[in-house]
Each structure stands twice: as C-alpha cells, then as structure tokens.
C-alpha atoms as a PDB file:
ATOM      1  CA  UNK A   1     -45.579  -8.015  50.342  1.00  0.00           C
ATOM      2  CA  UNK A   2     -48.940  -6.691  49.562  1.00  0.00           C
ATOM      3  CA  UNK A   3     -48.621  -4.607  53.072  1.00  0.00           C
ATOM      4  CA  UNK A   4     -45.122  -3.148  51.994  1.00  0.00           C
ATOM      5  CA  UNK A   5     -45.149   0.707  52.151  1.00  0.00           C
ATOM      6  CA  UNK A   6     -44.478   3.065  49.338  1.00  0.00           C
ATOM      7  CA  UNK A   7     -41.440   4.486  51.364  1.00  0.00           C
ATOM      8  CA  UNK A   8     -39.943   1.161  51.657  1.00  0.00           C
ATOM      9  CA  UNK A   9     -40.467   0.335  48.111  1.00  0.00           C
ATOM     10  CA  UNK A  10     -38.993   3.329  46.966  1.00  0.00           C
ATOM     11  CA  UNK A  11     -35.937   2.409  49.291  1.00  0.00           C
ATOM     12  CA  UNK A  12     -35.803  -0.839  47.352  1.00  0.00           C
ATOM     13  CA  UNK A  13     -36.083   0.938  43.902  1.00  0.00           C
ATOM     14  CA  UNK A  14     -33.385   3.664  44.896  1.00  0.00           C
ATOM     15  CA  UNK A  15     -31.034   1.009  45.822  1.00  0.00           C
ATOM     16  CA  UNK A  16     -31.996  -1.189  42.727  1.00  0.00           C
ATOM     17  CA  UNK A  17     -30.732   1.911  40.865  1.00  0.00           C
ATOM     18  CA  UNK A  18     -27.573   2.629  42.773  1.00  0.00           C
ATOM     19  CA  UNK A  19     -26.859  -0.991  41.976  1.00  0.00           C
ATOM     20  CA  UNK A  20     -27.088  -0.236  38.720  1.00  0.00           C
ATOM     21  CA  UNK A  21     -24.984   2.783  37.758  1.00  0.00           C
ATOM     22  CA  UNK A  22     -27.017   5.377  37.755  1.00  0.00           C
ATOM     23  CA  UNK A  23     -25.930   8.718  38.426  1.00  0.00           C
ATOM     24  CA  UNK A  24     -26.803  10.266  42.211  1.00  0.00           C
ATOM     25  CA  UNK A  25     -28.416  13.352  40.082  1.00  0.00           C
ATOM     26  CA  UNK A  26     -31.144  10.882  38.178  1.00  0.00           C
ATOM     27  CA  UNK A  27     -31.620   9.016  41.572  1.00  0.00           C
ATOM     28  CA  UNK A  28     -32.270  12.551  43.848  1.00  0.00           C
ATOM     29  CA  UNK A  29     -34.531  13.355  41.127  1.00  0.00           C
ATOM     30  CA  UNK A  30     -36.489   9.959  41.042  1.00  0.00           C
ATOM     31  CA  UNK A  31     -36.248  10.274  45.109  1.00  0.00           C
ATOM     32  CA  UNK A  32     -37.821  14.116  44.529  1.00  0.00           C
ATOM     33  CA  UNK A  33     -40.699  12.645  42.207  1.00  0.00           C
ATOM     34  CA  UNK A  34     -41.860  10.154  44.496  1.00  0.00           C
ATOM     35  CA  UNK A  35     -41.934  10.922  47.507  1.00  0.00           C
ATOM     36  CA  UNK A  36     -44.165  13.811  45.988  1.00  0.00           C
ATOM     37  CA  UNK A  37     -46.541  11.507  44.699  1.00  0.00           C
ATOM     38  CA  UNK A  38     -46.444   9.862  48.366  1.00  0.00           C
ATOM     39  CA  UNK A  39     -47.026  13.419  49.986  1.00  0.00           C
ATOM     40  CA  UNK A  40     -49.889  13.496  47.744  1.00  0.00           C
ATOM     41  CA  UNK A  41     -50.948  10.205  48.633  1.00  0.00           C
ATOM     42  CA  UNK A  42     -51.025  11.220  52.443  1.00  0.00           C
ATOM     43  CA  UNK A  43     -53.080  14.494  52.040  1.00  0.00           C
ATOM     44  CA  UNK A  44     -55.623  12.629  50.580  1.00  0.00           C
ATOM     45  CA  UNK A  45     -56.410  10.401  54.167  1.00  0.00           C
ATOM     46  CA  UNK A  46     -55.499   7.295  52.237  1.00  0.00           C
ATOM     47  CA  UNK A  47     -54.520   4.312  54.080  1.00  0.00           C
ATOM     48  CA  UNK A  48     -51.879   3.372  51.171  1.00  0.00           C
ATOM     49  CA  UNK A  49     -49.327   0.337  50.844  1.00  0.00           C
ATOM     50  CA  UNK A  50     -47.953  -0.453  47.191  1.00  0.00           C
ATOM     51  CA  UNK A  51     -51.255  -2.316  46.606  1.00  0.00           C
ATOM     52  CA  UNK A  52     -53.880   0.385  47.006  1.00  0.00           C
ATOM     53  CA  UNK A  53     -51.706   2.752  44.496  1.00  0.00           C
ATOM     54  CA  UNK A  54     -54.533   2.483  41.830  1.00  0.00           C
ATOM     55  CA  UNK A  55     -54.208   4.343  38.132  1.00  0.00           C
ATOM     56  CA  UNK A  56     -56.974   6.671  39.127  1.00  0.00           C
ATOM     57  CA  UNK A  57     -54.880   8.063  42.526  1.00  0.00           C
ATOM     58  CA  UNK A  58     -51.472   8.768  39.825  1.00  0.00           C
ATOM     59  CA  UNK A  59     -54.335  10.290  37.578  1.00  0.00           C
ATOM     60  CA  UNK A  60     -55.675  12.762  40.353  1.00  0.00           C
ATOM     61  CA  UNK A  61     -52.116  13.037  41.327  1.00  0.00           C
ATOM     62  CA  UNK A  62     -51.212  14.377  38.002  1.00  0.00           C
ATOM     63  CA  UNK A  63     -54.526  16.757  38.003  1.00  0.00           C
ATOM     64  CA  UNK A  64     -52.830  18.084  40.990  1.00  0.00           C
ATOM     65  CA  UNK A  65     -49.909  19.075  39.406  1.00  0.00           C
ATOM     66  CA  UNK A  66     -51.534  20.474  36.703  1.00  0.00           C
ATOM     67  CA  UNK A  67     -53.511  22.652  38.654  1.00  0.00           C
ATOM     68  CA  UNK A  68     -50.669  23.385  40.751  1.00  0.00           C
ATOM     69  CA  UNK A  69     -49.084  25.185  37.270  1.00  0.00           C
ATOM     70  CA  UNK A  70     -46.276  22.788  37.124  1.00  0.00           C
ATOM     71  CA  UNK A  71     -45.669  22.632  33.017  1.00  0.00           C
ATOM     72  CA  UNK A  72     -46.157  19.568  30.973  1.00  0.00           C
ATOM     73  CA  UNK A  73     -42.747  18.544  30.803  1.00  0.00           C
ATOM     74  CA  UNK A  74     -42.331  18.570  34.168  1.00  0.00           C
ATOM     75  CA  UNK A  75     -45.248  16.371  34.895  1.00  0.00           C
ATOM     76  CA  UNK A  76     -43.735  14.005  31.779  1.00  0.00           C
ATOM     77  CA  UNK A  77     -40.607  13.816  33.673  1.00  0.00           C
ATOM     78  CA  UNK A  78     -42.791  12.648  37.373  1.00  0.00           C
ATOM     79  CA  UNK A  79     -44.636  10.299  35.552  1.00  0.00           C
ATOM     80  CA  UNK A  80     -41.503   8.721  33.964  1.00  0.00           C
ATOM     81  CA  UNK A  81     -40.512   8.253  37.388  1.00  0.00           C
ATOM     82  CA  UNK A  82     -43.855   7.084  38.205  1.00  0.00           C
ATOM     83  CA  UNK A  83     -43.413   4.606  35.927  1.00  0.00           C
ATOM     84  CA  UNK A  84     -40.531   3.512  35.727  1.00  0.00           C
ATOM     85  CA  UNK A  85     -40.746   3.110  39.871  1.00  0.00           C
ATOM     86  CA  UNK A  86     -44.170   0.939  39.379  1.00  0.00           C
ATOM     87  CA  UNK A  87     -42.766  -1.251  36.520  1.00  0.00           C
ATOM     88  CA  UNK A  88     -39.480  -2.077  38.626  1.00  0.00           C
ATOM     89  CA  UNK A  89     -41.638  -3.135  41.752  1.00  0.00           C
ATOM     90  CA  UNK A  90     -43.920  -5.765  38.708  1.00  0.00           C
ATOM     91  CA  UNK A  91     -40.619  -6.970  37.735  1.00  0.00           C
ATOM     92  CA  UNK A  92     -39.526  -7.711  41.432  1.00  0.00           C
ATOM     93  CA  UNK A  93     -42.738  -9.706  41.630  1.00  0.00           C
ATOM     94  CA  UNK A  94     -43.768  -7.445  44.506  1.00  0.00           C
ATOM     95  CA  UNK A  95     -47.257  -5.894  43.295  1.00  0.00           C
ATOM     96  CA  UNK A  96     -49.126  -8.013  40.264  1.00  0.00           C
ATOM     97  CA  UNK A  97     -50.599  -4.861  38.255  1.00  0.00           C
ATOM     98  CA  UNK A  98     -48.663  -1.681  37.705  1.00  0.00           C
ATOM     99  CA  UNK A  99     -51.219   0.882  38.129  1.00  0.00           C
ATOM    100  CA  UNK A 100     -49.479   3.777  35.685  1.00  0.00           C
ATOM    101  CA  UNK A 101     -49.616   1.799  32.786  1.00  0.00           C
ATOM    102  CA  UNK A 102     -52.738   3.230  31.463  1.00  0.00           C
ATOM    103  CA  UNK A 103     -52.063   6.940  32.622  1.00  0.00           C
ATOM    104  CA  UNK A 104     -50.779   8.731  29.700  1.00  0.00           C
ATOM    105  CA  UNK A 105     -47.952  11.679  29.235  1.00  0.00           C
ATOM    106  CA  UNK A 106     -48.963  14.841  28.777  1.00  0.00           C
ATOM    107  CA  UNK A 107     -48.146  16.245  25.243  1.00  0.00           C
ATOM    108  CA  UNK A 108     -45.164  18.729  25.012  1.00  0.00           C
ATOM    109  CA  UNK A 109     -42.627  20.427  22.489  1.00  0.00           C
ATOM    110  CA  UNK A 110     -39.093  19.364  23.615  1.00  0.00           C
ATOM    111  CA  UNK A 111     -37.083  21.867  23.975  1.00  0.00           C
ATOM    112  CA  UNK A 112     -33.878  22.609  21.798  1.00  0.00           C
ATOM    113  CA  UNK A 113     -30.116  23.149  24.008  1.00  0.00           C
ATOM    114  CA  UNK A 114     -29.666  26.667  24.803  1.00  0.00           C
ATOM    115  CA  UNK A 115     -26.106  28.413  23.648  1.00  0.00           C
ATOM    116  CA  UNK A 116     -24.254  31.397  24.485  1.00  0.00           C
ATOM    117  CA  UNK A 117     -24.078  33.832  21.783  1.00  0.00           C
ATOM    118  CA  UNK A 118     -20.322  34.438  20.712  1.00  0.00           C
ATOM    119  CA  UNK A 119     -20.770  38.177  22.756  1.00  0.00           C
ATOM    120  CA  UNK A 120     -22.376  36.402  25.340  1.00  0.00           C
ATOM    121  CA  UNK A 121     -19.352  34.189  26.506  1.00  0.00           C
ATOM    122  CA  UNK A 122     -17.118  37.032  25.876  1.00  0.00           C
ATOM    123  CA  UNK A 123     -19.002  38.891  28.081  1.00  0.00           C
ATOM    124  CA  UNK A 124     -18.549  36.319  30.555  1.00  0.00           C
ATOM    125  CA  UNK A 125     -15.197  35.718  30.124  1.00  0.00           C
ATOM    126  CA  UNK A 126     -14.854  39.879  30.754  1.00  0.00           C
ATOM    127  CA  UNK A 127     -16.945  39.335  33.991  1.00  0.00           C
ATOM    128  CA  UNK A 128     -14.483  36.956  35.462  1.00  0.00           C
ATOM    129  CA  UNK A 129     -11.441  38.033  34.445  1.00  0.00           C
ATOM    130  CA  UNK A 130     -10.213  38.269  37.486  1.00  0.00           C
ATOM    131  CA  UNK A 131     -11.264  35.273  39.090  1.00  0.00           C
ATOM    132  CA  UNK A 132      -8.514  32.513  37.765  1.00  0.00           C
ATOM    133  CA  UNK A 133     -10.387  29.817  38.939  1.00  0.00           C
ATOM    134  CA  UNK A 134     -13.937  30.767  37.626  1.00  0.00           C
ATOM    135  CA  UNK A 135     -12.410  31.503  34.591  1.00  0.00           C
ATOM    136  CA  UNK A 136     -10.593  28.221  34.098  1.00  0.00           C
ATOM    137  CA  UNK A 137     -13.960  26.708  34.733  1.00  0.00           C
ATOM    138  CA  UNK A 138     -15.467  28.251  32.187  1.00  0.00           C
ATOM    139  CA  UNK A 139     -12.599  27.831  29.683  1.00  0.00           C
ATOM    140  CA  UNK A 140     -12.786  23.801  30.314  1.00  0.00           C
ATOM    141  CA  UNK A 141     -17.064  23.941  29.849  1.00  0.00           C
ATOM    142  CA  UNK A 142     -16.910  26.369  26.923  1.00  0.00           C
ATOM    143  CA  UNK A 143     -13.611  24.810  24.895  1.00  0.00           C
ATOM    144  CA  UNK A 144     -13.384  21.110  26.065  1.00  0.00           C
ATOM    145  CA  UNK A 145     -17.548  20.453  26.851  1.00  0.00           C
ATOM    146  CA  UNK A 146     -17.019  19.155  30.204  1.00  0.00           C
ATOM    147  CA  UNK A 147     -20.080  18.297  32.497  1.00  0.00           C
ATOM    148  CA  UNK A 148     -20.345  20.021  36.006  1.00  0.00           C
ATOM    149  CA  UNK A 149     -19.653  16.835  37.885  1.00  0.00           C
ATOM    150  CA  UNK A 150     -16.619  16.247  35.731  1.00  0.00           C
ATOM    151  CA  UNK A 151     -15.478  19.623  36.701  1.00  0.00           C
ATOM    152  CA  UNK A 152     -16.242  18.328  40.637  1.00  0.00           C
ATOM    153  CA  UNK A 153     -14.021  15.395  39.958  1.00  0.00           C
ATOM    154  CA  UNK A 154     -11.000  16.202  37.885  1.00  0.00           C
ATOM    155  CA  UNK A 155      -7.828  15.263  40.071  1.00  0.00           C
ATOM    156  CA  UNK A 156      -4.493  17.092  39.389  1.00  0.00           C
ATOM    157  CA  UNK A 157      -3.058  14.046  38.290  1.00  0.00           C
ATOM    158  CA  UNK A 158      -5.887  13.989  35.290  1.00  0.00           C
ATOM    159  CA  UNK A 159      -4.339  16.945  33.760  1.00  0.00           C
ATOM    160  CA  UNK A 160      -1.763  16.059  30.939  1.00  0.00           C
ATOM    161  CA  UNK A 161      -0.021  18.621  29.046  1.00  0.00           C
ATOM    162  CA  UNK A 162      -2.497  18.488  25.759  1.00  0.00           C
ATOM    163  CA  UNK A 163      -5.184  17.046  27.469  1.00  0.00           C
ATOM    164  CA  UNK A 164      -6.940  15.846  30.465  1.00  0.00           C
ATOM    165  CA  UNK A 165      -8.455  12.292  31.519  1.00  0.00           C
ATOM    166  CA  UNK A 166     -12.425  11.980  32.744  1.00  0.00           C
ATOM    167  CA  UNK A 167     -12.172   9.156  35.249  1.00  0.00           C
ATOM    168  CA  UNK A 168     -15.233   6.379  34.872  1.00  0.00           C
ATOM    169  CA  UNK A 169     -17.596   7.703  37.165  1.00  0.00           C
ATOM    170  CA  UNK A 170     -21.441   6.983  38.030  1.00  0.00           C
ATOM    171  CA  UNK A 171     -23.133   5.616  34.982  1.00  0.00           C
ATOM    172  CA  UNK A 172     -20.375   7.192  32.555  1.00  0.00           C
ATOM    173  CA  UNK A 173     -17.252   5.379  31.132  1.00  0.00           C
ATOM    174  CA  UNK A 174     -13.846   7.265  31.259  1.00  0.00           C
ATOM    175  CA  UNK A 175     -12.239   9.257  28.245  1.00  0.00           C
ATOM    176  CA  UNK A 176      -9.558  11.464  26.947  1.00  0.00           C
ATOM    177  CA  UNK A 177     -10.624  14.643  26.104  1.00  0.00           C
ATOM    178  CA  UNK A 178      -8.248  17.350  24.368  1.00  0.00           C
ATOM    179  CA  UNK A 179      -7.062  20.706  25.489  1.00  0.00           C
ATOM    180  CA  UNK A 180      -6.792  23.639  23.494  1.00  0.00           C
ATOM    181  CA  UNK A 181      -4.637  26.500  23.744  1.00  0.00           C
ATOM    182  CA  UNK A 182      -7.541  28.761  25.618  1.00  0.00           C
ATOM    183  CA  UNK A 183      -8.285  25.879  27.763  1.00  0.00           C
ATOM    184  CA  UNK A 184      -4.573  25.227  28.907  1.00  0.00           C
ATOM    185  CA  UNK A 185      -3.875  28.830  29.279  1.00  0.00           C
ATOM    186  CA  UNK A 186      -6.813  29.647  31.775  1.00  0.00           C
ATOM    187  CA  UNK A 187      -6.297  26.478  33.506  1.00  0.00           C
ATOM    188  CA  UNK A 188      -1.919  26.919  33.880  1.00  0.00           C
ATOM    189  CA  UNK A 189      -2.926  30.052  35.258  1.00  0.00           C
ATOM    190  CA  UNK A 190      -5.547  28.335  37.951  1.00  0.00           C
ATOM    191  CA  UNK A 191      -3.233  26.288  38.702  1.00  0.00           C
ATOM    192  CA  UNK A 192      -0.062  28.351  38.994  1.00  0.00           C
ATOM    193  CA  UNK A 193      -1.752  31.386  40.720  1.00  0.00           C
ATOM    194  CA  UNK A 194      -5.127  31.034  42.036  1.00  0.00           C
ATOM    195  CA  UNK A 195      -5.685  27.504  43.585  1.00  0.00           C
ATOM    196  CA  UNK A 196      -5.812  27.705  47.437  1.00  0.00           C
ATOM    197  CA  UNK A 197      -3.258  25.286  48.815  1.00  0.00           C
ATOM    198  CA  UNK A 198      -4.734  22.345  50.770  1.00  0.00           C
ATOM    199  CA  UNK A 199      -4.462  18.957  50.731  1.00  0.00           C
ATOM    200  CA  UNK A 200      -7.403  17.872  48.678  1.00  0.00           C
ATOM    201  CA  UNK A 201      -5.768  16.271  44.988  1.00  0.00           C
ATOM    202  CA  UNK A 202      -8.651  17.686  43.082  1.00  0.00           C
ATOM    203  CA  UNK A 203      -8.307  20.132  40.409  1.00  0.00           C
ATOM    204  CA  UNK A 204     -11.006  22.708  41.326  1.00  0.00           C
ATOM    205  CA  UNK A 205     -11.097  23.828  45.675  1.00  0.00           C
ATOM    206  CA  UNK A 206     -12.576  26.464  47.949  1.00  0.00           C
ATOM    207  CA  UNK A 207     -10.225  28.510  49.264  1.00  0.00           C
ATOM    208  CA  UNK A 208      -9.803  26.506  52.501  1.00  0.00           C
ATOM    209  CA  UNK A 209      -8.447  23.841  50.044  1.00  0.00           C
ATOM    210  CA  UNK A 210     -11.243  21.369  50.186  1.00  0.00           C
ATOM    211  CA  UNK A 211     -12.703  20.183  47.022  1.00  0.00           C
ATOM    212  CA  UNK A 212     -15.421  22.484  44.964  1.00  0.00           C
ATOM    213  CA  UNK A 213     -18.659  20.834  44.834  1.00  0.00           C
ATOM    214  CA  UNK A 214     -20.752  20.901  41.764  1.00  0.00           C
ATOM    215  CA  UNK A 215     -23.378  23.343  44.014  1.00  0.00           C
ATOM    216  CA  UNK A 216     -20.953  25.732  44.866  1.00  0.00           C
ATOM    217  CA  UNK A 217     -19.771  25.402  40.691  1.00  0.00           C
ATOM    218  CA  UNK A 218     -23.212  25.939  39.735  1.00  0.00           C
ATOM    219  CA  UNK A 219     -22.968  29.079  42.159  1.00  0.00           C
ATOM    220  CA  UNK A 220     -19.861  30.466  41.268  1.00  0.00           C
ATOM    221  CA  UNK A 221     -21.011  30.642  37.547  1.00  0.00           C
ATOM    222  CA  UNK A 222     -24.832  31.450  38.194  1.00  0.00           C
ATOM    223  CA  UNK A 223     -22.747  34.584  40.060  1.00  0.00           C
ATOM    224  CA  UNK A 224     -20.872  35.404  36.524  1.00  0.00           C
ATOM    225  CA  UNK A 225     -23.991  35.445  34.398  1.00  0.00           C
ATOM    226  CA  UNK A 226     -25.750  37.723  36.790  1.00  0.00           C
ATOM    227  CA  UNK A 227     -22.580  39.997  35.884  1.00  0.00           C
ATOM    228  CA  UNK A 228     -22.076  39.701  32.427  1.00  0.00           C
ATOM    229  CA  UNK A 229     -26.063  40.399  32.176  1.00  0.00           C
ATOM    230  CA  UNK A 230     -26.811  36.860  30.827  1.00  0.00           C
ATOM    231  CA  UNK A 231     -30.878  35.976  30.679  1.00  0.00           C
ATOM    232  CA  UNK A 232     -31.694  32.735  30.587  1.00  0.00           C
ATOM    233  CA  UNK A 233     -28.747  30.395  30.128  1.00  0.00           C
ATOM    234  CA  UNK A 234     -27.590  27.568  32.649  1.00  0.00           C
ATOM    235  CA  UNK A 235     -24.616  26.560  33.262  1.00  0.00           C
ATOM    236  CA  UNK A 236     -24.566  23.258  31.276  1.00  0.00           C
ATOM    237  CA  UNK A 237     -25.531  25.585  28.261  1.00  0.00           C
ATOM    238  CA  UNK A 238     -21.511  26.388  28.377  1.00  0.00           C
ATOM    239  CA  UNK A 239     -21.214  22.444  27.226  1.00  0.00           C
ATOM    240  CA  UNK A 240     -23.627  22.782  24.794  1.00  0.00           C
ATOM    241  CA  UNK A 241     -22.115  25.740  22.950  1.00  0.00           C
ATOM    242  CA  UNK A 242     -19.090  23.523  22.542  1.00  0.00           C
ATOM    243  CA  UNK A 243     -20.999  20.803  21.016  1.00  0.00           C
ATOM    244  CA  UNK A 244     -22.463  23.200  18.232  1.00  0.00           C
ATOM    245  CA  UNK A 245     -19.730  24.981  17.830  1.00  0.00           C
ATOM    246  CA  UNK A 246     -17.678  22.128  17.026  1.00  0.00           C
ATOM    247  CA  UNK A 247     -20.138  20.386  14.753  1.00  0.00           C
ATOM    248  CA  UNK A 248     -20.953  23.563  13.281  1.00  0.00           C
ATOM    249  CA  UNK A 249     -17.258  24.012  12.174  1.00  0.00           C
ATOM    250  CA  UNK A 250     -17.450  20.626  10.602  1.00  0.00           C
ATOM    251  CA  UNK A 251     -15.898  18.317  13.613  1.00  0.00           C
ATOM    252  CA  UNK A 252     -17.360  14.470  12.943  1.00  0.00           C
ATOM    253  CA  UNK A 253     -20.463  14.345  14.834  1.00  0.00           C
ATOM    254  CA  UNK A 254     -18.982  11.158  16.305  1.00  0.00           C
ATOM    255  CA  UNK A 255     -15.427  12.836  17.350  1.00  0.00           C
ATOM    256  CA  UNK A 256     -17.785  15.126  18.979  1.00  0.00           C
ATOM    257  CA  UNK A 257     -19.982  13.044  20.617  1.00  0.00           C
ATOM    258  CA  UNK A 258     -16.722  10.730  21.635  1.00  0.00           C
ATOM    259  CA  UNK A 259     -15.069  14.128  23.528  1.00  0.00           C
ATOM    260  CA  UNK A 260     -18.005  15.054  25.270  1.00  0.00           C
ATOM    261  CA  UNK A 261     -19.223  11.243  26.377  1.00  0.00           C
ATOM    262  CA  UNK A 262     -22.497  10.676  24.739  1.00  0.00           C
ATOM    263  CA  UNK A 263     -23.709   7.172  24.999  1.00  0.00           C
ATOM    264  CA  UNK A 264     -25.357   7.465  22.187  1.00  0.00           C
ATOM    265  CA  UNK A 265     -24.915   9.482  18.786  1.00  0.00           C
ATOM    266  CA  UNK A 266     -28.492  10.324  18.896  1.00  0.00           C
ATOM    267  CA  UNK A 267     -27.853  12.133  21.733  1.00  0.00           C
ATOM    268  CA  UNK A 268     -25.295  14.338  19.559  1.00  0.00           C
ATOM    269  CA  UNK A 269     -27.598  14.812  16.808  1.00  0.00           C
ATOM    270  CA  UNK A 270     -30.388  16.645  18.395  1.00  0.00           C
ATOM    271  CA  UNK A 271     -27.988  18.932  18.299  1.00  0.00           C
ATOM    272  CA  UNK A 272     -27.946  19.618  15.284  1.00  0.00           C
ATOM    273  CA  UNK A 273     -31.388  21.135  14.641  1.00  0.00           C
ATOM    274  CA  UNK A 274     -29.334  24.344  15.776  1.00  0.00           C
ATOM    275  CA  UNK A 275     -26.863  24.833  13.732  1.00  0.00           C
ATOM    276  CA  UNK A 276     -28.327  26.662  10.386  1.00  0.00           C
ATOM    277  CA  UNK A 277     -25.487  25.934   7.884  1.00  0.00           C
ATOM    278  CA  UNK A 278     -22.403  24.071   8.561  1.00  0.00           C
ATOM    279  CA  UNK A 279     -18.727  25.335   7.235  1.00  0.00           C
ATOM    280  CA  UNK A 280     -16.619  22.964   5.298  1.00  0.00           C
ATOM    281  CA  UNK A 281     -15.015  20.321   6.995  1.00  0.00           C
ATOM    282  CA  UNK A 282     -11.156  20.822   7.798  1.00  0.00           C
ATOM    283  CA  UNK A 283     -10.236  17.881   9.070  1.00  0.00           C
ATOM    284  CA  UNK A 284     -10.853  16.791  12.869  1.00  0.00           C
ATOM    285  CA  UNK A 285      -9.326  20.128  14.780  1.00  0.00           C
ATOM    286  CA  UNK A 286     -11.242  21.527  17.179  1.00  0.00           C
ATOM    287  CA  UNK A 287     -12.537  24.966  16.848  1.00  0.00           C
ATOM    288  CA  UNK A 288     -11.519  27.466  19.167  1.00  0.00           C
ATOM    289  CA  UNK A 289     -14.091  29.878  21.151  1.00  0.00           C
END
C-alpha cells in the first residue's frame, strides 16, 4: 500500500477513530490538523503517498507553523495528531517506519482553566435576564457543570424533578447529575415560558422549534459575554467555575469529578492548582453560585 495517498489514509484513520468512540469534536480537529500538514505537503511540489512522508518534511512542516506565529501549544496539539495519525497507519501494517517519531514537541507552560469571577457571572446572569432560555443555559453550565454538547443533547424526558440524566454519548458514559434550586428555577421557567413549541423532544430549540446546536450555544453565550463586558472567558469556562467552586467548598474531588464525567480523577485535580485555600468540608452538598 506503499502508493496509498495521505487523503485516503487519513480516511482510514478517521474512520478507525469513529469506530472507536471518539468524540466528532477530537475527530474534526484531527481532520483540521492533517489535512494541513497535507496542504503543506502539496505547496511544496512533492509527489507524496504515505511512504515519502519523511521526519524531515513534518520537521519543515512544523518550521512553517512556527514562522507562521501559530503558538507552541498549538503546534503540540498538530503534532499529537501527527503522531498519533502516523503510529495508527505502523500499527495497520500499512507504512514500516513512522516518520514523526523522532520530531520532538515544542516546550510549553500548560495553561490553568479559566473561571468567572463571582461579579463576573452575576454580571452575566444581569445581561440575560431576559432571555429564559440563555439564562437556563447558563444556570445548568454554571450550577450543574454541564458540557456544551450535553446542553445540545438533553431531551425533555432527561429532566427529573431534582435532577437530570446525561445520556451515553460519543466517547462519554451516561450519568445522573443533580439540580439545584438556581438550576431548576431558570430551567422551569425555560421550559414553562420561553421554549418555542415544535416538535423536536430536546430540551434546548431555536425558535422554529428545531433543536439548538452546540454552534448556535456557543453563539448565544459568546453574545452574553460581549454584554456583560466579559474579556477573555469561553464558554466551557462556565463548567469550570463549577468544578472549583465545588471543590473549593469542600465537595469530594471524586463526587465532583463523578457529576461532571471525568474519566479520570486526574483530570479533576488539575483543578485544583486554583483554588488558594479550601473551606471546611460540610458534607457532600453542592454549593450554590
């Protein structure tokens, strides 16, 4: 298969990873990665198959992108996906030397999880006040920790009087997560008032009543912050204020982890590097924002 060409090969690597679970987020951004490198390829006048893919074209490749300004943890990220791409088609038995082995990461600070500022999410509760359903989307982010794409997903028949179900979806097994009495409130009031009728059974819809994407989510609160004058915060940073809120207050780090669907504790625990003392532990309830 010597002859095989990079597209095709990443067609067989993005199904590979379908197959396995992964979320359609990771595999758009694997997708985004490579066929970059492959651009790159092409502008260079290469006649290229998986075979002439040496460690010196990844290496220019990643000169590129440095000069191009792209920052070092962006260009960790490509070659991750450079890598783990390569290693996948060694494994299949389709090339015989993975040419990214050698070509190193550049070196990088990671960077901590951004949180709203108690006046910051008041601010942009203020700013969509009257907007039921922004508001109950902020309410389930801010006081449960749900992802965007759980927000996407949630069906009417997920919502339970204390608390709502996350269906197993993409790479991510399903849980119960609680409701408290800020999240119930703004999301009764969605519900009861200000969701469009239609015939769609999700949770969150436009107002011809077909389901809310996670782009025009993303919108809708990227919108808000504008409003409530809000630098520099995304909208998963509404997730991670719950998560160090809650361990802040003393909540079990795995309770917390458990609500918000970590995989793995350590994934919790970086979390942790944020919060500067932690009160006394109260038992499991869930702090209110």
């Amino acid at each position: 298969m010597a002859d095989l060409s990079l597209e095709n090969a990443l067609s067989l690597f993005t199904n590979a990873l379908t197959k396995n679970g992964k979320s359609s987020n990771t595999i758009v951004a694997y997708k985004g990665d490579l066929n970059q490198l492959i651009t790159f390829l092409k502008k260079q006048d290469q006649t290229f198959n998986i075979e002439t893919v040496t460690e010196s074209s990844i290496e220019a490749f990643k000169k590129d992108l440095t000069q191009n300004e792209y920052t070092a943890k962006s260009i960790s990220r490509k070659l991750n996906s450079i890598k783990n791409f390569f290693s996948f088609l060694k494994n299949e038995g389709i090339i015989t030397t993975d040419p990214s082995v050698e070509v190193k990461h550049p070196k990088y600070e990671n960077d901590l999880p951004k949180i709203l500022k108690p006046i910051e999410y008041r601010s942009l509760r203020d700013a969509c006040r009257n907007d039921n359903r922004a508001t109950a989307i902020v309410e389930l982010m801010l006081q449960s920790g749900l992802r965007i794409k759980e927000i996407e997903n949630l069906k009417l028949d997920d919502v339970k009087e204390n608390e709502i179900l996350i269906e197993t979806y993409e790479s991510h097994s399903s849980r119960v997560v609680p409701l408290n009495n800020s999240a119930k409130t703004a999301l009764k009031k969605y519900l009861d008032d200000g969701r469009y009728p239609g015939k769609a059974k999700n949770v969150f819809v436009t107002k011809t009543g077909r389901s809310l994407l996670a782009r025009n989510i993303r919108s809708l609160l990227n919108r808000y912050f504008n409003k409530a004058d809000i630098k520099d915060i995304k909208v998963n940073d509404l997730r991670n204020t719950f998560i160090v809120f809650q361990l802040k207050s003393g909540v079990p780090i795995d309770v917390v982890s458990q609500i918000v669907g970590h995989k793995r504790i350590s994934t919790t625990e970086k979390y942790l590097e944020l919060i500067d003392n932690k009160e006394e532990s109260k038992g499991i309830k869930l702090k209110e924002l």
